[in-house]
Every structure is written in C-alpha cells, then in structure tokens.
PDB file of N, CA and C in Angstrom:
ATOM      1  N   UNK A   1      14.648  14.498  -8.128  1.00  0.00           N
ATOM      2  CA  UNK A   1      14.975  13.180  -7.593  1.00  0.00           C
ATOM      3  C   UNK A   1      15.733  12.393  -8.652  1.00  0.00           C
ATOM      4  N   UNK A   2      16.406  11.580  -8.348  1.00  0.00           N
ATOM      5  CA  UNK A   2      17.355  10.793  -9.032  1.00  0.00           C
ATOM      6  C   UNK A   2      16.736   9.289  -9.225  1.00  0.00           C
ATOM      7  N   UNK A   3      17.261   8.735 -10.199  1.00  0.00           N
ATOM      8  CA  UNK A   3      16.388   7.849 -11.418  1.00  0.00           C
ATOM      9  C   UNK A   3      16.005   6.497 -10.055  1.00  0.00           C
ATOM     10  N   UNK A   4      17.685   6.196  -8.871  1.00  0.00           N
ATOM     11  CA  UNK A   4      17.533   5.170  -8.280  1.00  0.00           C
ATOM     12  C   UNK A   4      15.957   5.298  -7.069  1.00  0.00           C
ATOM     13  N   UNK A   5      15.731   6.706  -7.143  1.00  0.00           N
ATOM     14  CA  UNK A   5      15.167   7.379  -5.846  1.00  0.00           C
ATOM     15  C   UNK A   5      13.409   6.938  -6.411  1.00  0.00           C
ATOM     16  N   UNK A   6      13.482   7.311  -7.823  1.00  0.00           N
ATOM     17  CA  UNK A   6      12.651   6.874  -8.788  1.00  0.00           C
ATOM     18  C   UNK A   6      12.075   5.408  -9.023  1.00  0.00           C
ATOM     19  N   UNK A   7      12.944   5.040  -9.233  1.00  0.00           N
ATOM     20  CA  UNK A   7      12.754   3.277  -9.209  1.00  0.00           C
ATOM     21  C   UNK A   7      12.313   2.812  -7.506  1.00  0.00           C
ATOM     22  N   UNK A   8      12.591   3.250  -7.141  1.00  0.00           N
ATOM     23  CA  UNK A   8      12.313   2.351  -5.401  1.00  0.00           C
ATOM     24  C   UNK A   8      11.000   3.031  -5.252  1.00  0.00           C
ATOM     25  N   UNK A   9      10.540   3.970  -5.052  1.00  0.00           N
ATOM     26  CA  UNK A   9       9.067   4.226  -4.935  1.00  0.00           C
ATOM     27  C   UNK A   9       8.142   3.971  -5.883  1.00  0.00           C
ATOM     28  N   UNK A  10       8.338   3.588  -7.011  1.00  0.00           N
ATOM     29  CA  UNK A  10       7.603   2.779  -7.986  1.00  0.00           C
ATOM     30  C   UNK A  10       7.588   1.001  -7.522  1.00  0.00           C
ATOM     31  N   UNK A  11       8.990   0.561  -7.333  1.00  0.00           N
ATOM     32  CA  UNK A  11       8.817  -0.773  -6.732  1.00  0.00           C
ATOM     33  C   UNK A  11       8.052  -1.053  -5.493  1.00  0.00           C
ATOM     34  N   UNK A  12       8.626  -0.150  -4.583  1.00  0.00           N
ATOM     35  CA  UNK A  12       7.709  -0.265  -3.635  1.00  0.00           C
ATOM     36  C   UNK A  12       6.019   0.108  -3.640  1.00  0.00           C
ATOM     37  N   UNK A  13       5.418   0.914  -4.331  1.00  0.00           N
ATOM     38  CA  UNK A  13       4.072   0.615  -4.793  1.00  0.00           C
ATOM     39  C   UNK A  13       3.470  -0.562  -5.787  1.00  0.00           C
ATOM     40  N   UNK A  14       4.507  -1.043  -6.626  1.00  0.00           N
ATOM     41  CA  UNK A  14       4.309  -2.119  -7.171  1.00  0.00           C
ATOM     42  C   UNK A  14       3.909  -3.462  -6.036  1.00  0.00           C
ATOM     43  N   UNK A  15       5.068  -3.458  -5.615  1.00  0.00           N
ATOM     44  CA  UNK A  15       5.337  -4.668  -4.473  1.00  0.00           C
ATOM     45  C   UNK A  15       3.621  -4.405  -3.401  1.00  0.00           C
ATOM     46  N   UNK A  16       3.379  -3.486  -3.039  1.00  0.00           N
ATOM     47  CA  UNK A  16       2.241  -2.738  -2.103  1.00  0.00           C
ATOM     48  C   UNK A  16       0.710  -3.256  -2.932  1.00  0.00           C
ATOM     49  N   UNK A  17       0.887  -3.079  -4.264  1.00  0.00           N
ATOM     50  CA  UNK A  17      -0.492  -3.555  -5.032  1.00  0.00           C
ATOM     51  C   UNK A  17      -0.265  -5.182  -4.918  1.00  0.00           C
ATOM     52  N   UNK A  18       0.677  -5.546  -5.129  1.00  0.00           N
ATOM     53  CA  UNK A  18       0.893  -6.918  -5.283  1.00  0.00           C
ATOM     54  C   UNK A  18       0.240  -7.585  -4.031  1.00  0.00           C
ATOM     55  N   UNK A  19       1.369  -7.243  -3.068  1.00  0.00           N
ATOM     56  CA  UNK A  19       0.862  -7.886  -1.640  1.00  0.00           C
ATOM     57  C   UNK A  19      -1.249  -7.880  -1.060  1.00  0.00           C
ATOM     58  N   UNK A  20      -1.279  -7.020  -1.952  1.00  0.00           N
ATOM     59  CA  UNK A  20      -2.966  -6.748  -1.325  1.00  0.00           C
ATOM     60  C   UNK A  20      -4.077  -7.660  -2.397  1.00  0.00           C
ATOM     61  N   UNK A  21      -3.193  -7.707  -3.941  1.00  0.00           N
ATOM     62  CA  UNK A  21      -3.714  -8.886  -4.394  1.00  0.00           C
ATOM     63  C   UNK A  21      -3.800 -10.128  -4.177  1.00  0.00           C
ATOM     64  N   UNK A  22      -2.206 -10.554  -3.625  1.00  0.00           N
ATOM     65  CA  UNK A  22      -2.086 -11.824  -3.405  1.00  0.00           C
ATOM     66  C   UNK A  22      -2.639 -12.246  -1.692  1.00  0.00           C
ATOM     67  N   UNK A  23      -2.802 -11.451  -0.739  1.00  0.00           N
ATOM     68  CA  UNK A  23      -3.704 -11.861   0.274  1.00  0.00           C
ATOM     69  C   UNK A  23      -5.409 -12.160   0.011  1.00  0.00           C
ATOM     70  N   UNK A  24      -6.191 -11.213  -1.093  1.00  0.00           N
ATOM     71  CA  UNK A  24      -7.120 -11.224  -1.635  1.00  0.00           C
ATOM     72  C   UNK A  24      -7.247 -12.759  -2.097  1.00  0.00           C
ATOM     73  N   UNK A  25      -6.342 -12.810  -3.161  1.00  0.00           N
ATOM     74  CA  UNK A  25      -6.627 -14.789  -3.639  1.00  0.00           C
ATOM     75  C   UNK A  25      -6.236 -15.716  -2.501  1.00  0.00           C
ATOM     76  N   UNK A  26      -5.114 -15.652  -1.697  1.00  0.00           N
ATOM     77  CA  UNK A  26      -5.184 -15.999  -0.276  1.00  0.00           C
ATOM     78  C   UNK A  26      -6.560 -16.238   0.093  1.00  0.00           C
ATOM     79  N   UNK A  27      -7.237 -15.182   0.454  1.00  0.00           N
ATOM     80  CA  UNK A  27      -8.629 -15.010   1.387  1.00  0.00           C
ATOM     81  C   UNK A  27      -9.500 -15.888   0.673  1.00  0.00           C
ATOM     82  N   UNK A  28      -9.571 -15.850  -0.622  1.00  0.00           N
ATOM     83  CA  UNK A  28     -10.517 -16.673  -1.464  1.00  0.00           C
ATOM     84  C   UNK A  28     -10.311 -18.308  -1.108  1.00  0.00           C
ATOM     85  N   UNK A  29      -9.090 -18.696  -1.096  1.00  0.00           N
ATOM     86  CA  UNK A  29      -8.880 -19.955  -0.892  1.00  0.00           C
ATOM     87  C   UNK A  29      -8.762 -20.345   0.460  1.00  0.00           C
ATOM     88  N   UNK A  30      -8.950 -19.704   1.502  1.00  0.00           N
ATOM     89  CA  UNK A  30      -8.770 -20.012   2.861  1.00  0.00           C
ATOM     90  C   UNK A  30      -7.245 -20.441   2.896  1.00  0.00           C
ATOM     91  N   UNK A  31      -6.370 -19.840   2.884  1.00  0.00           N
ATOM     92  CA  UNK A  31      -4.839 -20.341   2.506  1.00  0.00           C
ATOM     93  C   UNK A  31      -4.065 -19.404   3.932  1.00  0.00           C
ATOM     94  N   UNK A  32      -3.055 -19.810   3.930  1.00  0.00           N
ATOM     95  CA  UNK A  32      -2.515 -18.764   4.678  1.00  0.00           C
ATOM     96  C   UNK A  32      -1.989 -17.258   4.691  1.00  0.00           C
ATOM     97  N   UNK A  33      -2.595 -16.059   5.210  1.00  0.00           N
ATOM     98  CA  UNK A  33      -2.553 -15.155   4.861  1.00  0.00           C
ATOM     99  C   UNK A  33      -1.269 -14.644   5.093  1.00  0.00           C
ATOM    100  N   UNK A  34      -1.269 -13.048   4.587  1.00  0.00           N
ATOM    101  CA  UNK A  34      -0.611 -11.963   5.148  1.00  0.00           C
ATOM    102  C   UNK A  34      -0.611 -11.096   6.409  1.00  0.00           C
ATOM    103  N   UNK A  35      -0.119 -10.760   7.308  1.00  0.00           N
ATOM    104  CA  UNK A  35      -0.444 -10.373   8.529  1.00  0.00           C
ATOM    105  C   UNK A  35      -0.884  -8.721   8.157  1.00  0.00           C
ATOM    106  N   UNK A  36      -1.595  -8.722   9.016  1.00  0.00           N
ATOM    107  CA  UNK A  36      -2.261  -7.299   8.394  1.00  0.00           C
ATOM    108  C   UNK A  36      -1.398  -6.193   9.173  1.00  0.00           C
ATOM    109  N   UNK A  37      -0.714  -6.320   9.799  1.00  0.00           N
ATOM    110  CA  UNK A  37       0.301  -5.485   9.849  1.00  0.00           C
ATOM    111  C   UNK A  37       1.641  -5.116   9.068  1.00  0.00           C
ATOM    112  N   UNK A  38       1.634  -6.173   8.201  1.00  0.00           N
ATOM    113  CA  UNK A  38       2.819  -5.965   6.572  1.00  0.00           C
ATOM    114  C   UNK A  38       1.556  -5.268   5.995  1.00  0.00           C
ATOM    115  N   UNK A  39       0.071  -5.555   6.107  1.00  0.00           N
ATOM    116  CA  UNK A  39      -0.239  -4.578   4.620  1.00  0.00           C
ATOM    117  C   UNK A  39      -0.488  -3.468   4.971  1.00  0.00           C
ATOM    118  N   UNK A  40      -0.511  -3.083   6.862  1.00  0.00           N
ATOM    119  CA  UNK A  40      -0.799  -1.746   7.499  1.00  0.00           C
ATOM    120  C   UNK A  40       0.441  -1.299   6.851  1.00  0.00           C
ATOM    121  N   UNK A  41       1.521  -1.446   6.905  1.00  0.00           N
ATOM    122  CA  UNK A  41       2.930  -0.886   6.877  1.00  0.00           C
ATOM    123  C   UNK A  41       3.090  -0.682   5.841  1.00  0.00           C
ATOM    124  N   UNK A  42       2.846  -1.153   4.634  1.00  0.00           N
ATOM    125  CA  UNK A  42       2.715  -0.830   3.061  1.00  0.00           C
ATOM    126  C   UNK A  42       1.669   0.432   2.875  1.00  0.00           C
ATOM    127  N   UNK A  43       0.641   0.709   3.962  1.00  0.00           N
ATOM    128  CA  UNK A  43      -0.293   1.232   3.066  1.00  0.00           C
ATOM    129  C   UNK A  43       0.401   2.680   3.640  1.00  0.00           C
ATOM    130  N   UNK A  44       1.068   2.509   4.284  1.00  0.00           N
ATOM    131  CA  UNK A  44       1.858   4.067   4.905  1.00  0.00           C
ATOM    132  C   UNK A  44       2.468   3.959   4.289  1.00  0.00           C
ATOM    133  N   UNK A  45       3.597   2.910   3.550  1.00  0.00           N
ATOM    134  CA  UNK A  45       5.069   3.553   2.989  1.00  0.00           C
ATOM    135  C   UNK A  45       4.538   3.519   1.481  1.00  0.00           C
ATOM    136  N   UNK A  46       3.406   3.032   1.008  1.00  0.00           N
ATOM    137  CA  UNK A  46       3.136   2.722  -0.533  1.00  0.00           C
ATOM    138  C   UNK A  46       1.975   3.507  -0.679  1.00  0.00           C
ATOM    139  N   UNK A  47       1.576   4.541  -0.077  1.00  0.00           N
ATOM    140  CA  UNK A  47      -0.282   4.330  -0.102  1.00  0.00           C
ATOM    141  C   UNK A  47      -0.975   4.390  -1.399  1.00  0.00           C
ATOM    142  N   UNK A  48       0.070   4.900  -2.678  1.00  0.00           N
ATOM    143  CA  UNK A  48      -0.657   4.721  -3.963  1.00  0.00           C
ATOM    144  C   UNK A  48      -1.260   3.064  -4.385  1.00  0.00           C
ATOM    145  N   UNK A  49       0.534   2.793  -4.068  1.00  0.00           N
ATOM    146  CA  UNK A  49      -0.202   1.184  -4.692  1.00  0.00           C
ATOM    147  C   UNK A  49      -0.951   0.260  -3.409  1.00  0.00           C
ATOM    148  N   UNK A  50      -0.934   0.753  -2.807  1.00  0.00           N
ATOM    149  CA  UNK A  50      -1.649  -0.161  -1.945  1.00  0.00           C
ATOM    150  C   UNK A  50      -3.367   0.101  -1.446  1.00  0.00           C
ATOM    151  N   UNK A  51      -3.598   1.432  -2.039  1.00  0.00           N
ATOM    152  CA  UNK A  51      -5.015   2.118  -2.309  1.00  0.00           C
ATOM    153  C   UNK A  51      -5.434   1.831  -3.143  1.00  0.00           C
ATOM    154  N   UNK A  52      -4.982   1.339  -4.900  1.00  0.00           N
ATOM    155  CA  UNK A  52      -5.126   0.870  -5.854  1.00  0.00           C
ATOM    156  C   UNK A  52      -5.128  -0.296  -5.943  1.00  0.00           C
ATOM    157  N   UNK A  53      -4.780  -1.257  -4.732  1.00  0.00           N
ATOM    158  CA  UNK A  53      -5.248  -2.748  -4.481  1.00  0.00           C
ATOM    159  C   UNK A  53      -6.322  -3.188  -4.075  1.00  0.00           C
ATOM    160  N   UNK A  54      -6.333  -1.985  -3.164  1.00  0.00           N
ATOM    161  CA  UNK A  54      -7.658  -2.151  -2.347  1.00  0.00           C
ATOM    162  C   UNK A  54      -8.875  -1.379  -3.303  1.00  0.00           C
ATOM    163  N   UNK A  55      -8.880  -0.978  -3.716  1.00  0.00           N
ATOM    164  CA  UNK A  55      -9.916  -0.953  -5.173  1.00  0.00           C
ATOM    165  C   UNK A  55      -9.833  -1.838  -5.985  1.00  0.00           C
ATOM    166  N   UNK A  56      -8.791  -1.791  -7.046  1.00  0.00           N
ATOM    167  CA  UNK A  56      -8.740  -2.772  -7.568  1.00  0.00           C
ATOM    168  C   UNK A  56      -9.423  -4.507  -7.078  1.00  0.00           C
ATOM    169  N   UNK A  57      -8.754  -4.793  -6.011  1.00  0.00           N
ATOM    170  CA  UNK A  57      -9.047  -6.320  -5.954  1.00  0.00           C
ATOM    171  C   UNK A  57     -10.277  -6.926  -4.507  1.00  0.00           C
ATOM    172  N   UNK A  58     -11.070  -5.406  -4.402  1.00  0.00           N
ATOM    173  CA  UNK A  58     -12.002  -5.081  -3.071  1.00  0.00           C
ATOM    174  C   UNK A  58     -11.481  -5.868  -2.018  1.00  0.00           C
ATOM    175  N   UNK A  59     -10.415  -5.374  -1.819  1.00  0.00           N
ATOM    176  CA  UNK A  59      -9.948  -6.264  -0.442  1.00  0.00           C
ATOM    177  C   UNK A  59      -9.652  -5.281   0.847  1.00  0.00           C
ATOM    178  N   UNK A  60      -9.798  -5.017   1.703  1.00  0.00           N
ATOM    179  CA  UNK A  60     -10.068  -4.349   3.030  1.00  0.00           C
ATOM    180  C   UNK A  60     -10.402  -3.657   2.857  1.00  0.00           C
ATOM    181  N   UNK A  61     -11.582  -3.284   1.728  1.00  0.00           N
ATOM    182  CA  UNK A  61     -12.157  -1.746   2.197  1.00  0.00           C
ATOM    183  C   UNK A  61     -13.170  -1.435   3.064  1.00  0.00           C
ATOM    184  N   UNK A  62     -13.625  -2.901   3.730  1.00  0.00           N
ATOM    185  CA  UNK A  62     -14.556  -2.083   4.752  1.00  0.00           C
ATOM    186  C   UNK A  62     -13.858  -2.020   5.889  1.00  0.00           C
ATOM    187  N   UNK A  63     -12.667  -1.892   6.198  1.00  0.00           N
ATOM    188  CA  UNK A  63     -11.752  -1.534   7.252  1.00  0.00           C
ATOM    189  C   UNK A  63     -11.478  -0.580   7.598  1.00  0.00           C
ATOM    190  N   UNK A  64     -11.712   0.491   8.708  1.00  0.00           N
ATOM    191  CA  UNK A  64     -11.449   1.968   8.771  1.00  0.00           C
ATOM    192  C   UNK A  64      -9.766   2.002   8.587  1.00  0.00           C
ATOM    193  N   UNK A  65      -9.409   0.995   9.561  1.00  0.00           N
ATOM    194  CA  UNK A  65      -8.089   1.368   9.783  1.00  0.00           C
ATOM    195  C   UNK A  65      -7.074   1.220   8.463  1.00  0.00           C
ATOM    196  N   UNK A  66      -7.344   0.720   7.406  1.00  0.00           N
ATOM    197  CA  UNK A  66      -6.503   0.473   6.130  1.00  0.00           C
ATOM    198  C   UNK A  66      -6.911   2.080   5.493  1.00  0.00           C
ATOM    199  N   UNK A  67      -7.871   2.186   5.423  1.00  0.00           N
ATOM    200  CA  UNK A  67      -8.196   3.555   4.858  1.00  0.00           C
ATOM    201  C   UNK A  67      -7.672   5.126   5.832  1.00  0.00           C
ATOM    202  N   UNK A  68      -7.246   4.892   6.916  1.00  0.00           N
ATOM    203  CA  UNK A  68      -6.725   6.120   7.783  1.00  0.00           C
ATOM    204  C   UNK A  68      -4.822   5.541   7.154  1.00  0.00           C
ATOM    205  N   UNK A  69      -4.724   4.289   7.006  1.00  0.00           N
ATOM    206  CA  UNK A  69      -3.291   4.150   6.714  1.00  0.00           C
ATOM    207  C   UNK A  69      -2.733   4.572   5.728  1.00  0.00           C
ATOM    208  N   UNK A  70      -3.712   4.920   5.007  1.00  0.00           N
ATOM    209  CA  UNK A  70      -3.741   5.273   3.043  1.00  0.00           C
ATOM    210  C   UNK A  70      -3.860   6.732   3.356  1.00  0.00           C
ATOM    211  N   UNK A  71      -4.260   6.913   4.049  1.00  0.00           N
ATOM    212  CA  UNK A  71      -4.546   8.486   4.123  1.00  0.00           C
ATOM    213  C   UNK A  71      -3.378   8.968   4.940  1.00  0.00           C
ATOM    214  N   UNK A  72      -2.974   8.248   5.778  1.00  0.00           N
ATOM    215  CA  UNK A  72      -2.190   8.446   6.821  1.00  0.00           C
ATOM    216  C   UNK A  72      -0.705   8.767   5.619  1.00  0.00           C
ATOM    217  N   UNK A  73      -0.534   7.780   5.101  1.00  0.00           N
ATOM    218  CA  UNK A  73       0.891   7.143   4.004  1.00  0.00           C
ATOM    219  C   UNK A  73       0.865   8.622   3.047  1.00  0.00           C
ATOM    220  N   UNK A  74      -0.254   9.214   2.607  1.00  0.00           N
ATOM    221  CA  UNK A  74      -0.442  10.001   1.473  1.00  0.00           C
ATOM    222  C   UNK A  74       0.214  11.587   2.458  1.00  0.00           C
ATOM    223  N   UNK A  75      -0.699  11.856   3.312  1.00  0.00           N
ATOM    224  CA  UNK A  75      -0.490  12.827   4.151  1.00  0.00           C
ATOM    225  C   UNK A  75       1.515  12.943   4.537  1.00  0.00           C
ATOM    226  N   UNK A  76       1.533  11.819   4.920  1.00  0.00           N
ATOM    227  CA  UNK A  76       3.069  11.573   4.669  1.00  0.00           C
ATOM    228  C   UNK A  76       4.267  12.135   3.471  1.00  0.00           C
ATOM    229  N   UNK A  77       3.816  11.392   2.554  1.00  0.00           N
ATOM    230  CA  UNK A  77       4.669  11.835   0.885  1.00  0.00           C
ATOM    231  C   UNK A  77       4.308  12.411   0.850  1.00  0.00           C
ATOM    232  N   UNK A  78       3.308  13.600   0.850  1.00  0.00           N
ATOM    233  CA  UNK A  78       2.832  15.243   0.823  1.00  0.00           C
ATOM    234  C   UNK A  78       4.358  15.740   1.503  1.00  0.00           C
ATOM    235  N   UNK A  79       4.088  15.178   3.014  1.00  0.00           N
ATOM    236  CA  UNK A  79       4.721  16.262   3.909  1.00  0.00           C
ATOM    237  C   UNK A  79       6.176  16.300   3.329  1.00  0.00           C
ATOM    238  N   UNK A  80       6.809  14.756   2.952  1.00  0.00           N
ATOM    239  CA  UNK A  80       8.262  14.518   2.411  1.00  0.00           C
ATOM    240  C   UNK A  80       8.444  15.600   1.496  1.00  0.00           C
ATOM    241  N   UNK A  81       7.777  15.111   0.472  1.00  0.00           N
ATOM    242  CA  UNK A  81       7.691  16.170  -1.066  1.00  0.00           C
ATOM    243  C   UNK A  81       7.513  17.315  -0.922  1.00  0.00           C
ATOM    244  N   UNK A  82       7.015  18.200  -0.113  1.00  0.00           N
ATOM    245  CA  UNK A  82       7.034  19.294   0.615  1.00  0.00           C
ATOM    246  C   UNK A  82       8.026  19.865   0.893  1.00  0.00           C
ATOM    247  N   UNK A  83       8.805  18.895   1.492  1.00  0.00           N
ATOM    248  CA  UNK A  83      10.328  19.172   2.660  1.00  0.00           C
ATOM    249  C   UNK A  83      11.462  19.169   1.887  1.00  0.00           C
ATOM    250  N   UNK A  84      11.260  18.305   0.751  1.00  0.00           N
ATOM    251  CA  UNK A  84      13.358  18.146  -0.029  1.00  0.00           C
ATOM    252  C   UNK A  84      12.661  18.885  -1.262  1.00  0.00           C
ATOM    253  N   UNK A  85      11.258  19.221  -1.886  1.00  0.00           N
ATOM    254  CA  UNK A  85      11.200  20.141  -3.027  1.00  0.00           C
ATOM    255  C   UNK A  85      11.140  21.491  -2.995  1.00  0.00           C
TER     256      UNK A  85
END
C-alpha cells in the first residue's frame, strides 16, 4: 500500500476514536450528541479506532449493536486485505 493509502486509514481511525470520545464528554454533560448512526458508520469503516474508544472512554459498550459493527468493520478489512494482498 502506498504512504497516501496509509495515512487515510490511520486518520480515519484517529477521527473514529475521537468521535466516540467526544460523544462520551457530550453524554456527561447532557449536551448535544452524535447520532449513533455516524458512530455505527465509523465502527464499520474504522473498527480499530472506534473499538479502542469504546474501551478506552466506556462508551457504548453495553450495546450489542456497536459491538456486531466492530466486528462487522474488522471482518470487513480482513476480507479487503485478503483481496488486493
């Protein structure tokens, strides 16, 4: 893979931990959230960093469905990484 191909799936798990922190302090303050369908959609296209948020900052883990999305997202980049390596 090439360095740009490199950088965007690092940002985009960056951006994926981020978003699950900053709904977390959200939630704390009763503020306005994130729709849980941007962090469903991260946890498929990011599921590292967005599995590592949700540890990290205990925010939806008693949710089945964030955890089938993480699994879902991983099962995914398997199959990619599979296919062009």
């Amino acid at each position: 893979m090439n360095a740009f191909l490199h950088a965007s799936i690092i940002s985009l798990n960056l951006l994926a931990f981020a978003l699950y922190g900053i709904d977390k302090g959200k939630a704390k303050r009763h503020a306005w959230r994130i729709p849980e369908r941007t962090l469903l959609l991260f946890a498929l296209l990011a599921p590292v960093g967005a599995g590592l948020g949700m540890i990290c900052f205990h925010h939806k883990v008693r949710k089945a469905r964030f955890h089938l999305a993480v699994a879902a997202g991983l099962c995914l980049w398997a199959a990619l990484v599979h296919l062009f390596i």
